[in-house]
Protein backbone atom coordinates (compact mmCIF):
# COMPACT_ATOMS: atom_id res chain seq x y z
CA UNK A 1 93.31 91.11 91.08
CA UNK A 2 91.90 87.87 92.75
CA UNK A 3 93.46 85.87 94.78
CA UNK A 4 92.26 82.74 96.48
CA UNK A 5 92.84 81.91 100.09
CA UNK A 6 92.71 78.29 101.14
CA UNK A 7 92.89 76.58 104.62
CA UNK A 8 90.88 78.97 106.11
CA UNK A 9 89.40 77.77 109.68
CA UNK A 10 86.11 76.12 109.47
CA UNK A 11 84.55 79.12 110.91
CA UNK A 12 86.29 82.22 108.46
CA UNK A 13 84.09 84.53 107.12
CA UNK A 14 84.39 87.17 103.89
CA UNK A 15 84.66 89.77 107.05
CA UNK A 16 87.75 88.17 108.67
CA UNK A 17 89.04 87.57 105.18
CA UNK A 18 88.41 91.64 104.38
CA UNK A 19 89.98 92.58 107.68
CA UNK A 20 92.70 90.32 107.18
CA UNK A 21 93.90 91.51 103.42
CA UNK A 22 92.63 94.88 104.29
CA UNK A 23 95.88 95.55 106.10
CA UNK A 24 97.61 95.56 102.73
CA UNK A 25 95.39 97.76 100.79
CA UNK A 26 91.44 98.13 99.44
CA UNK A 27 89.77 95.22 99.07
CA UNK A 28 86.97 95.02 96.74
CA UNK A 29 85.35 91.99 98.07
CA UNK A 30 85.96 88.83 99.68
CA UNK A 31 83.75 85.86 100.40
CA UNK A 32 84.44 82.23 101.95
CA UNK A 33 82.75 79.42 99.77
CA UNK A 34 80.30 77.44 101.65
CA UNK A 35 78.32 74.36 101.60
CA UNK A 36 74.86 74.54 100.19
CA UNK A 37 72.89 72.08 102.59
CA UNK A 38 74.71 72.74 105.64
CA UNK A 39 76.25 76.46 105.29
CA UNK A 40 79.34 75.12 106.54
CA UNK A 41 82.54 76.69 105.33
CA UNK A 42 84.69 74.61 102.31
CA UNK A 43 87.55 75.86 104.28
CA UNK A 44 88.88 78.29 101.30
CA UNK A 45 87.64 81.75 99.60
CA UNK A 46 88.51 84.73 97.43
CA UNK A 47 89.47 88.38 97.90
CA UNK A 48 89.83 90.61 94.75
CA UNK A 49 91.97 93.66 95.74
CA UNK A 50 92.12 96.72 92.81
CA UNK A 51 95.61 97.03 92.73
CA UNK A 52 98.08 94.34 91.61
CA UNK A 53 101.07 95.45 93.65
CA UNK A 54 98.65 95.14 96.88
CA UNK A 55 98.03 91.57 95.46
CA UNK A 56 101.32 90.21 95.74
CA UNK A 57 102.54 92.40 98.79
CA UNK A 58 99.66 89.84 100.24
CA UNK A 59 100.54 86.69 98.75
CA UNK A 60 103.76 87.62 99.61
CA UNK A 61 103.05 88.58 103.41
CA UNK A 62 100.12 85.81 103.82
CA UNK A 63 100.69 82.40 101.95
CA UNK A 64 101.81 80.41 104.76
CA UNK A 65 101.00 82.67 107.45
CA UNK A 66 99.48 80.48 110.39
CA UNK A 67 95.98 81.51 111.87
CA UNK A 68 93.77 79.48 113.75
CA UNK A 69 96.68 76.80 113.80
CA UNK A 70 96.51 76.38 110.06
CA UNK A 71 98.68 77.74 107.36
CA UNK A 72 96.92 79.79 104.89
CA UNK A 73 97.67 78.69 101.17
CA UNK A 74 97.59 82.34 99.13
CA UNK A 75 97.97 82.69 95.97
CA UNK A 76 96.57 84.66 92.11
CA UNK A 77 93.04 82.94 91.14
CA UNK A 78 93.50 82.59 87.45
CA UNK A 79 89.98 83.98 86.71
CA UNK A 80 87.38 85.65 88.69
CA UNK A 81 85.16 83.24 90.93
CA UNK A 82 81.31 82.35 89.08
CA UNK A 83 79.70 82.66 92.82
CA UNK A 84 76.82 80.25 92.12
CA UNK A 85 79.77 77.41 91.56
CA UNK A 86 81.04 78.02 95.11
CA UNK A 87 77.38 77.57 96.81
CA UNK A 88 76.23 80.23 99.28
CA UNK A 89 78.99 82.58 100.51
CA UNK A 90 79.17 85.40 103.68
């Protein structure tokens, strides 16, 4: 299952994303989309988690959970992210 994570701080990575849903089950992967030019973060990501019930235990727990002072928006991608759209990712 994928979900995607929005309003991540400026300076998120796909580690604090994996440590962050990894609390809830195994996480497959998880990256934070970034800016081409400048490798700055867009400020949102994915994590794709194996089991569905893990999935929305997280969206559950997560979407709206404050971190950094910002309120993450979780919630199911509808499809799997095409990486190369999203620009380099960490």
């Amino acid at each position: 299952m994928w979900l995607y994570v929005g309003n991540l701080a400026y300076g998120a990575s796909g580690a604090d994303l994996r440590n962050l849903f990894s609390r809830y089950g195994a996480v497959d992967s998880a990256f934070v989309a970034r800016e081409l030019r400048t490798g700055r973060s867009k400020d949102y990501g994915f994590v794709s988690l194996a089991d569905p019930k893990v999935g929305s235990a997280a969206i559950t727990a997560l979407n709206g959970h404050e971190i950094a002072g910002r309120a993450l928006a979780v919630g199911a991608a509808s499809a799997p992210p095409d990486h190369a759209r999203y620009g380099a990712f960490r």
